[in-house]
Protein backbone atom coordinates (compact mmCIF):
# COMPACT_ATOMS: atom_id res chain seq x y z
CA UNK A 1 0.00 0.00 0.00
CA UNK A 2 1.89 3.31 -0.98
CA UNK A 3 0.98 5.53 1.99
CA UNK A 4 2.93 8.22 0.03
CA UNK A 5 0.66 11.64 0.25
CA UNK A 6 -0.14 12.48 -3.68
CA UNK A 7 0.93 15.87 -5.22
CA UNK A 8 -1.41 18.36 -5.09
CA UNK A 9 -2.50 19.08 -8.26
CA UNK A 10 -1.87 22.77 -9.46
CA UNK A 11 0.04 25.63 -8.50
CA UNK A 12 2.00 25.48 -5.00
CA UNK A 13 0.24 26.88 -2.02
CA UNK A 14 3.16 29.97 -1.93
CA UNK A 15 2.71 30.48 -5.39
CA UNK A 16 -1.15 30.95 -4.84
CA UNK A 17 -0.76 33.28 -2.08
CA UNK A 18 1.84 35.37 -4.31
CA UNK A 19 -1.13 35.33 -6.60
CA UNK A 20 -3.60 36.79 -4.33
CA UNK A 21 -1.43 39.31 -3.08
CA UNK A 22 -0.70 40.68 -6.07
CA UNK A 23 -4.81 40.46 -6.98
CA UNK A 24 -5.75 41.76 -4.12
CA UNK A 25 -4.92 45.94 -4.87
CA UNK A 26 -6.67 45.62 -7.80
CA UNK A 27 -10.04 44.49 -6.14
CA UNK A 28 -9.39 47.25 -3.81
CA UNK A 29 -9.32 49.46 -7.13
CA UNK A 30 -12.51 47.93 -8.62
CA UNK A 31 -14.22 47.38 -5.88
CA UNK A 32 -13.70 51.15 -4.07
CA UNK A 33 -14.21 52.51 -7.67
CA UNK A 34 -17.93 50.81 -7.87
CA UNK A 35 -18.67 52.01 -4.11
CA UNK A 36 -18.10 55.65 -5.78
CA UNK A 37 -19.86 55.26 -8.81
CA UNK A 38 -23.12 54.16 -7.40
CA UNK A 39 -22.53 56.04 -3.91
CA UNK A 40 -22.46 59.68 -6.50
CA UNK A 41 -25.13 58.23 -8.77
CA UNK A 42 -27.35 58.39 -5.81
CA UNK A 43 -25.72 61.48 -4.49
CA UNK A 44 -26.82 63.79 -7.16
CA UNK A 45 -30.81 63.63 -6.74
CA UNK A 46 -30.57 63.75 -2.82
CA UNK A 47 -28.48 67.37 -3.40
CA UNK A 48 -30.55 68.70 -6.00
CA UNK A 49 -34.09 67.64 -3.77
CA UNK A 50 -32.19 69.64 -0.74
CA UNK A 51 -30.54 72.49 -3.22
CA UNK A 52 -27.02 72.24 -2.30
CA UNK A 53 -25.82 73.65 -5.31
CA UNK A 54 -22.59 75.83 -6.28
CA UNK A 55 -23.74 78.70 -8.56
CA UNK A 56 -21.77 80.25 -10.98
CA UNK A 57 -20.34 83.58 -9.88
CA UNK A 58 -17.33 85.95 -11.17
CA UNK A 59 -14.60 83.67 -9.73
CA UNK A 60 -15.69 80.23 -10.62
CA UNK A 61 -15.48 78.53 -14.49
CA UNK A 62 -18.69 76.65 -14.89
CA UNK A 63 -21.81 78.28 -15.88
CA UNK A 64 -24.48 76.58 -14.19
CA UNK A 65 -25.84 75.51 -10.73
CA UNK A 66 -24.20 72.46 -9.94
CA UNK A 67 -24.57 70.31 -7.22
CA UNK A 68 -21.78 70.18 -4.89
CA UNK A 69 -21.16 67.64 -1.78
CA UNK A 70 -19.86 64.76 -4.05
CA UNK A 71 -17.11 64.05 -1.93
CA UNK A 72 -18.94 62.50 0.48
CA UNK A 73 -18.92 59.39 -1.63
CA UNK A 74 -15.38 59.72 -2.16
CA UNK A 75 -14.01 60.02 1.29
CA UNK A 76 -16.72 57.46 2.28
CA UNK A 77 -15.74 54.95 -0.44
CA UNK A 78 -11.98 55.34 0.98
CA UNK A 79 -12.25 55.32 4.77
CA UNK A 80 -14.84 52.01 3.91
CA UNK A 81 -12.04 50.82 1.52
CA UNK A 82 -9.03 51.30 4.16
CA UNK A 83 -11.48 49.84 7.02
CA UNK A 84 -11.40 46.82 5.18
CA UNK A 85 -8.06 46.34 4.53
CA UNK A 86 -7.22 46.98 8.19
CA UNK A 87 -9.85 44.50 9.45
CA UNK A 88 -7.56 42.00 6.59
CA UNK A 89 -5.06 42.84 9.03
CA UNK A 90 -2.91 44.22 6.23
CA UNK A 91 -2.34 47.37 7.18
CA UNK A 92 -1.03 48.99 11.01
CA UNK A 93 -3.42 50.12 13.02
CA UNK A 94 -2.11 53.78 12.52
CA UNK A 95 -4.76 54.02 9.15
CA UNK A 96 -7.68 54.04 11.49
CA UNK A 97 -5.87 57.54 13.15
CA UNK A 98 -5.55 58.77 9.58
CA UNK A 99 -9.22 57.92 8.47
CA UNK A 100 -10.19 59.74 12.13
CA UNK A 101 -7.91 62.96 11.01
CA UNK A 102 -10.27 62.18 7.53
CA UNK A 103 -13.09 62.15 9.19
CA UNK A 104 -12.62 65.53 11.51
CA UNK A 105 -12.12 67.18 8.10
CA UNK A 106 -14.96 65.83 6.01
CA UNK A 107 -17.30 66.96 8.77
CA UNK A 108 -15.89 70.48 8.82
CA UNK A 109 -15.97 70.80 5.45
CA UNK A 110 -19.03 69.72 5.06
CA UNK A 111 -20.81 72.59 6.99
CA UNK A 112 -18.03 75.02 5.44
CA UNK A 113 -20.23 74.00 1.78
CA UNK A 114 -23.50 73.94 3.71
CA UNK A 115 -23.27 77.55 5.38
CA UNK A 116 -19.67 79.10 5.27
CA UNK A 117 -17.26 78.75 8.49
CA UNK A 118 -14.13 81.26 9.02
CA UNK A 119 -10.66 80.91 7.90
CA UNK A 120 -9.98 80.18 11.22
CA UNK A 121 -12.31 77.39 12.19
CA UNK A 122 -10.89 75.39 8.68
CA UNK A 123 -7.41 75.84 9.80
CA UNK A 124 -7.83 74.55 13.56
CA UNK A 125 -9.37 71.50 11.79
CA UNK A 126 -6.55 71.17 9.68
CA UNK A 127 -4.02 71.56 12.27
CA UNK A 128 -5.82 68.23 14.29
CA UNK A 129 -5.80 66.19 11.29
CA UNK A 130 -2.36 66.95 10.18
CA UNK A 131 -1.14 66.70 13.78
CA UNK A 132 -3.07 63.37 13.64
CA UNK A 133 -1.06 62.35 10.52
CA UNK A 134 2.55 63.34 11.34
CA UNK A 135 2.04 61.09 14.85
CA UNK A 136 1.34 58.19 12.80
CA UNK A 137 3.55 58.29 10.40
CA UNK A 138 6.46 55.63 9.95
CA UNK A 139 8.72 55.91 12.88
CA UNK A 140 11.39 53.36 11.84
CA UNK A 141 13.78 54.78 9.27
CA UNK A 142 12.09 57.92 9.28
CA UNK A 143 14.70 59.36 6.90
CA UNK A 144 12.85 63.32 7.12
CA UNK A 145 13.18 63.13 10.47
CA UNK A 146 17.01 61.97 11.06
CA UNK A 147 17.52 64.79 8.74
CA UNK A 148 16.06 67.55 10.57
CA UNK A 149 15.52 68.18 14.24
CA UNK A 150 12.16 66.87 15.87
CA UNK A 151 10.71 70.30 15.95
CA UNK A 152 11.47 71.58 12.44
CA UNK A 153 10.27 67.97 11.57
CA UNK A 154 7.33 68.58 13.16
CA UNK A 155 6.40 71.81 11.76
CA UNK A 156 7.83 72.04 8.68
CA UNK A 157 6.33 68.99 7.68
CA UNK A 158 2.59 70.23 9.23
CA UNK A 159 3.02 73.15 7.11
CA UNK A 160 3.74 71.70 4.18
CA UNK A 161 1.04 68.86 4.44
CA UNK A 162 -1.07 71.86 5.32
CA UNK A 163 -0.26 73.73 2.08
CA UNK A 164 -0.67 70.76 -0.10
CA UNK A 165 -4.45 69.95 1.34
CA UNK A 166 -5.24 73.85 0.67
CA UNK A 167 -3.38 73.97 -3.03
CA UNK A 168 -5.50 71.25 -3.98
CA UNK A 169 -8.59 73.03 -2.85
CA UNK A 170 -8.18 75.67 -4.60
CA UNK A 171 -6.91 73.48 -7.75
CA UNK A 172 -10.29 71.95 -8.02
CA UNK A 173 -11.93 74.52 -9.85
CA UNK A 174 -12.48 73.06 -13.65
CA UNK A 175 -14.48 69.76 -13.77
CA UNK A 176 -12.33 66.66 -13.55
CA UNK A 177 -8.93 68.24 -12.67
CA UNK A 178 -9.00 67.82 -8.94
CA UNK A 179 -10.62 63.81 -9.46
CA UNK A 180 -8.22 63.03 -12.17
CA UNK A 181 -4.82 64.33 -9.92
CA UNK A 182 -6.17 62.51 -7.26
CA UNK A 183 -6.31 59.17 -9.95
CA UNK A 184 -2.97 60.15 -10.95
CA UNK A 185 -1.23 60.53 -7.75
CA UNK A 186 -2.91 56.99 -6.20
CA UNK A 187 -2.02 55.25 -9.27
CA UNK A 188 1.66 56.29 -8.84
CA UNK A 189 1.76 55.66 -5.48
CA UNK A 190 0.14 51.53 -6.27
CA UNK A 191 2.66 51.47 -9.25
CA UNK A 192 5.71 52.12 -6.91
CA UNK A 193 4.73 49.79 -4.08
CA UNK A 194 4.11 46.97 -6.68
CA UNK A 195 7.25 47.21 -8.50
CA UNK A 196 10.55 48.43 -7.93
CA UNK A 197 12.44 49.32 -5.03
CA UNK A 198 9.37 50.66 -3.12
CA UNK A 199 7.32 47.27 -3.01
CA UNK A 200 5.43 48.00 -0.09
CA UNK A 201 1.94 45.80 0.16
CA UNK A 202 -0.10 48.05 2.65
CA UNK A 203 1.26 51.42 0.30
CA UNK A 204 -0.17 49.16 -2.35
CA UNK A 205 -3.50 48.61 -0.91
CA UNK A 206 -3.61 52.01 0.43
CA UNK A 207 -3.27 53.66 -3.05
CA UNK A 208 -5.64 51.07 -4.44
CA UNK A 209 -8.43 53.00 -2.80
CA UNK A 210 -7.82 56.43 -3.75
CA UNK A 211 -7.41 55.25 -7.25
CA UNK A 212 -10.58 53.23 -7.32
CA UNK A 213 -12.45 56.13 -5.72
CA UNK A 214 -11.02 58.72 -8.04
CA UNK A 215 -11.99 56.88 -11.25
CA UNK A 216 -15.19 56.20 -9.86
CA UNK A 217 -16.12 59.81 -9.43
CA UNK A 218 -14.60 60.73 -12.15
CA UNK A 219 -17.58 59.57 -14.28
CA UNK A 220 -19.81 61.72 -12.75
CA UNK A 221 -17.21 64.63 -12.53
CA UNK A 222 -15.80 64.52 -16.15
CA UNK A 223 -17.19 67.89 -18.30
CA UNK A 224 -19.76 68.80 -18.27
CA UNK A 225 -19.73 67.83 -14.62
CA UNK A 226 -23.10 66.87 -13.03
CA UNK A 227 -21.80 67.22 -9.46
CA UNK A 228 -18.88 68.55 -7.93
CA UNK A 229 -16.95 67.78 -5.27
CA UNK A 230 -16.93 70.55 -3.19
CA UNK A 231 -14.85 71.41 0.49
CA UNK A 232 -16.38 67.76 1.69
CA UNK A 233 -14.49 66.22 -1.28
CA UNK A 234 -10.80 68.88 -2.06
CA UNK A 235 -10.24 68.71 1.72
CA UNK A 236 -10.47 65.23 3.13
CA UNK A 237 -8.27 63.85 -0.84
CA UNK A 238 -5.85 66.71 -0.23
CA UNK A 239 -4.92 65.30 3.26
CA UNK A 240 -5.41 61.77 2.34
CA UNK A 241 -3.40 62.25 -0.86
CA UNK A 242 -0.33 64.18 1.28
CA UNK A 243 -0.69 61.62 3.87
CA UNK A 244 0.59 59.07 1.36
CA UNK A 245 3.09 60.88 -0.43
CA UNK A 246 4.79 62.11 2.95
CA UNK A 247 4.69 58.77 3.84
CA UNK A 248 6.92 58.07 0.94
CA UNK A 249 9.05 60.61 1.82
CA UNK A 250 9.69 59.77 5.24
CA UNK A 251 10.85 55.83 4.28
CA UNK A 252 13.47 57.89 1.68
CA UNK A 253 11.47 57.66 -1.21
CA UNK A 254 11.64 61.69 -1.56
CA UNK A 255 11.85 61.68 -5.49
CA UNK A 256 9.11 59.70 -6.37
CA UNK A 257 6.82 62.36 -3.69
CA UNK A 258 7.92 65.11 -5.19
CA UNK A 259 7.69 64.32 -8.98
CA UNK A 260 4.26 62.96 -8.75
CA UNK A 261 2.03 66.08 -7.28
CA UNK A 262 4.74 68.45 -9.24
CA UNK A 263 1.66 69.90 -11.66
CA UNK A 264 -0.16 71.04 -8.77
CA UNK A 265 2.11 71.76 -6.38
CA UNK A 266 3.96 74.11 -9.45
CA UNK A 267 0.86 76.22 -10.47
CA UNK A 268 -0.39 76.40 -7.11
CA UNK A 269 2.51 77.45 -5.72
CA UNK A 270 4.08 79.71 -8.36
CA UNK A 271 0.05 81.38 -8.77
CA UNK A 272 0.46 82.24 -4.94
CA UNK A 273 3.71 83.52 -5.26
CA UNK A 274 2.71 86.06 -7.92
CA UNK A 275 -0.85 87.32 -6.08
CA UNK A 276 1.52 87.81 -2.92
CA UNK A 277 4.22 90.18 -5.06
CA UNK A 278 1.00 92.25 -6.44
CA UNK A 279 -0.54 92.57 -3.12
CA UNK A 280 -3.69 90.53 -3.64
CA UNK A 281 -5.27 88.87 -0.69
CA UNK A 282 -4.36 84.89 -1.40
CA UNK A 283 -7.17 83.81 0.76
CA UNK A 284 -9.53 84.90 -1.61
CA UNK A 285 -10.83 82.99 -4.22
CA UNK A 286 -9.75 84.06 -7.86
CA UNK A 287 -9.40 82.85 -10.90
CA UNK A 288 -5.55 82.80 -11.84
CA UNK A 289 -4.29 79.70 -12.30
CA UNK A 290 -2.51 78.66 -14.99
CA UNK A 291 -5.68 76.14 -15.56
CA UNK A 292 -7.89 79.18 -15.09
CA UNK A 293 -6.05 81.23 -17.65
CA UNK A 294 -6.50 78.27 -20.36
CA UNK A 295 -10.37 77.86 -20.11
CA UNK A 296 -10.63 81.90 -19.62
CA UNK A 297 -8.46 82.07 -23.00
CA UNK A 298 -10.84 79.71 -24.60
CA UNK A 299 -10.08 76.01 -24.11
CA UNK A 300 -12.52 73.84 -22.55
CA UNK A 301 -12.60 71.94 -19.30
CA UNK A 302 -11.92 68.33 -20.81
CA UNK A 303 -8.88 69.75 -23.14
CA UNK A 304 -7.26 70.99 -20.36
CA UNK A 305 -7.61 68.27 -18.29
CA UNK A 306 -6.86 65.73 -20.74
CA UNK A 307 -3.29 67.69 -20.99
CA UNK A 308 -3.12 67.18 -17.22
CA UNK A 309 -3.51 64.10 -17.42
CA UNK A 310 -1.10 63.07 -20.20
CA UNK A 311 1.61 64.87 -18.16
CA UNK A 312 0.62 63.47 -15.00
CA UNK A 313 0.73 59.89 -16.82
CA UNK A 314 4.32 60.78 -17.67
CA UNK A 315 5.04 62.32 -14.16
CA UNK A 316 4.58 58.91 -13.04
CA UNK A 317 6.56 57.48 -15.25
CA UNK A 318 9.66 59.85 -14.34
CA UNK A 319 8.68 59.20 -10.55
CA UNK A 320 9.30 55.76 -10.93
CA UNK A 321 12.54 55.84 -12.77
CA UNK A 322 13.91 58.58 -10.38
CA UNK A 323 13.57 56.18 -7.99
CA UNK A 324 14.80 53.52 -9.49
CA UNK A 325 18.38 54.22 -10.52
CA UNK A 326 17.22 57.47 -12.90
CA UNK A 327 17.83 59.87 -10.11
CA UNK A 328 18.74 63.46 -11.52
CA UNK A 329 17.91 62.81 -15.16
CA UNK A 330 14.11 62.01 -14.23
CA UNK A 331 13.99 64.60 -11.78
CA UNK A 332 14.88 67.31 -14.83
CA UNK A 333 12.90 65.69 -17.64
CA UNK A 334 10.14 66.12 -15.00
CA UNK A 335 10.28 69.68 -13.75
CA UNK A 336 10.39 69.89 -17.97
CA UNK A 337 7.51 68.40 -18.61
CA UNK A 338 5.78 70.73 -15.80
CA UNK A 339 6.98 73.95 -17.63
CA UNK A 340 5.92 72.94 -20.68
CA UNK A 341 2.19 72.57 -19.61
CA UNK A 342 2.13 75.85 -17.34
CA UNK A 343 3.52 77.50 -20.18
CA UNK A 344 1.20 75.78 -22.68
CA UNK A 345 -1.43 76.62 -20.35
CA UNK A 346 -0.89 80.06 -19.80
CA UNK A 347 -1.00 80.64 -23.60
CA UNK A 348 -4.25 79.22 -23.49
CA UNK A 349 -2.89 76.32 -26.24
């Protein structure tokens, strides 16, 4: 009698789990993406019955009532996306910090679209998230912080991940810009943690979500956008979005977080710059970006986001080979690629 155990037939049990790991960001992606979709899809009749709508005015690009309030799907399809993965036990238990730090801003931002709240109010709320944030991110081989001493670490990096959760508020002002940066910046991130010297599982899965979520909104968002996302929406992807990329940073992956925001941190940045050297009040909103200047010159909403998007797709693509043994070469042909759109931009071409 052969007592011998028989070989199981197909692939090795290692080989299957390599299989579902490498599945499993991409379910994320769908599955966070389909949450959106029919989470806005059911969005859009609720707002209009209760008239939360953002109406066209001298500052703003679109020309009539919208609703506004859509990212309430979005943050809800990620915080229910990165809920699940930490209940995989895939992830530390630092993500359910961040998705509290989320959640303080979504409600704040909420009322801000509902009825207005001061400058002041918005930036205490900011200050708890991000203070939130910068406690739970990676400790070991925190490269930004060996650099720097713990207090510039602290603030400079609060002020930073402050500025980059404002800049892309105020960046989401044509339809599908904001959504499709967002896409562009979690499909990065889920590129680098699946191949290459960042391979990082929980990044992956992390990134999955935003992704999925921005793609998913996206449809609703694209021009002629029937719903927007408003504060609820900017705010809460803005600190999600930094929260990942600074993340990067602090394991040494610096490159790679700077090259993949670069569009919006550039016009942003180099649009404040300019109101502050002509004395305008930056707080205010306005309608000066280099974005803005294209669709005042004459292009339309999707053309200019379409460009975004090509760059952003090649943004990535520089990220990942700066990273990857391309250092300083990728780095330049990136900051290139950035000056070519802001100028193409500003020339409304």
């Amino acid at each position: 009698m052969n007592l011998t155990k028989p070989a199981p037939i197909g692939p090795p049990a290692t080989s299957r789990r390599g299989m579902v790991d490498a599945l499993l960001p991409v379910a994320v992606a769908i599955a966070t993406g389909l949450l959106c979709w029919i989470g806005t899809g059911a969005l859009i009749p609720i707002l209009r019955r209760r008239d939360v709508f953002d109406h066209p005015n001298a500052r703003s690009s679109h020309r009539v009532p919208t609703p506004r309030g859509g990212g309430i799907a979005v943050t809800g399809a990620v915080l229910l996306a990165w809920l699940a993965v930490y209940r995989t036990g895939s992830v530390t238990t630092g993500l359910i910090s961040v998705s509290l730090g989320t959640g303080v801003l979504a409600a704040v931002s909420w009322v801000d679209d509902l009825r207005g709240l001061s400058p002041g109010i918005r930036l205490l709320a900011q200050l708890i998230a991000v203070t939130i944030g910068i406690l739970t991110l990676p400790e070991a081989h925190n490269r930004l912080e060996a650099w720097l001493s713990p207090t510039l670490y602290f603030v400079g990096l609060g002020a930073l991940w402050i500025w980059w959760i404002n800049l892309f508020n105020f960046m989401d002002g044509i339809d599908g810009l904001a959504t499709s940066e967002a896409a562009a910046v979690g499909g990065g991130l889920l590129l680098f943690a699946t191949i290459g010297v960042g391979e990082d599982p929980a990044a992956a899965l992390c990134a999955a979500g935003l992704l999925g979520a921005a793609i998913g909104f996206l449809w609703w968002n694209w021009s002629p956008a029937r719903i927007f996302l408003g504060d609820v929406g900017s705010v809460p992807v803005g600190y999600l979005s930094g929260f990942l990329l600074l993340g990067l940073a602090a394991r040494g992956y610096w490159k790679i977080a700077l090259i993949l925001p670069l569009y919006f941190l550039a016009d942003a940045t180099i649009t404040l710059l300019q109101r502050l050297l002509r004395g305008q009040r930056v707080w205010q909103a306005h309608r000066q970006h280099f974005y803005q200047q294209a669709v005042r010159d004459g292009l339309d909403h999707g053309t200019v986001v379409k460009r975004v998007i090509v760059a952003d797709l090649l943004l990535i693509g520089c990220g990942w080979v700066a990273e990857n043994g391309g250092g300083a070469i990728a780095l330049g042909v990136a900051v290139a690629i950035v000056a070519v759109l802001l100028a193409a931009l500003a020339r409304g071409r």
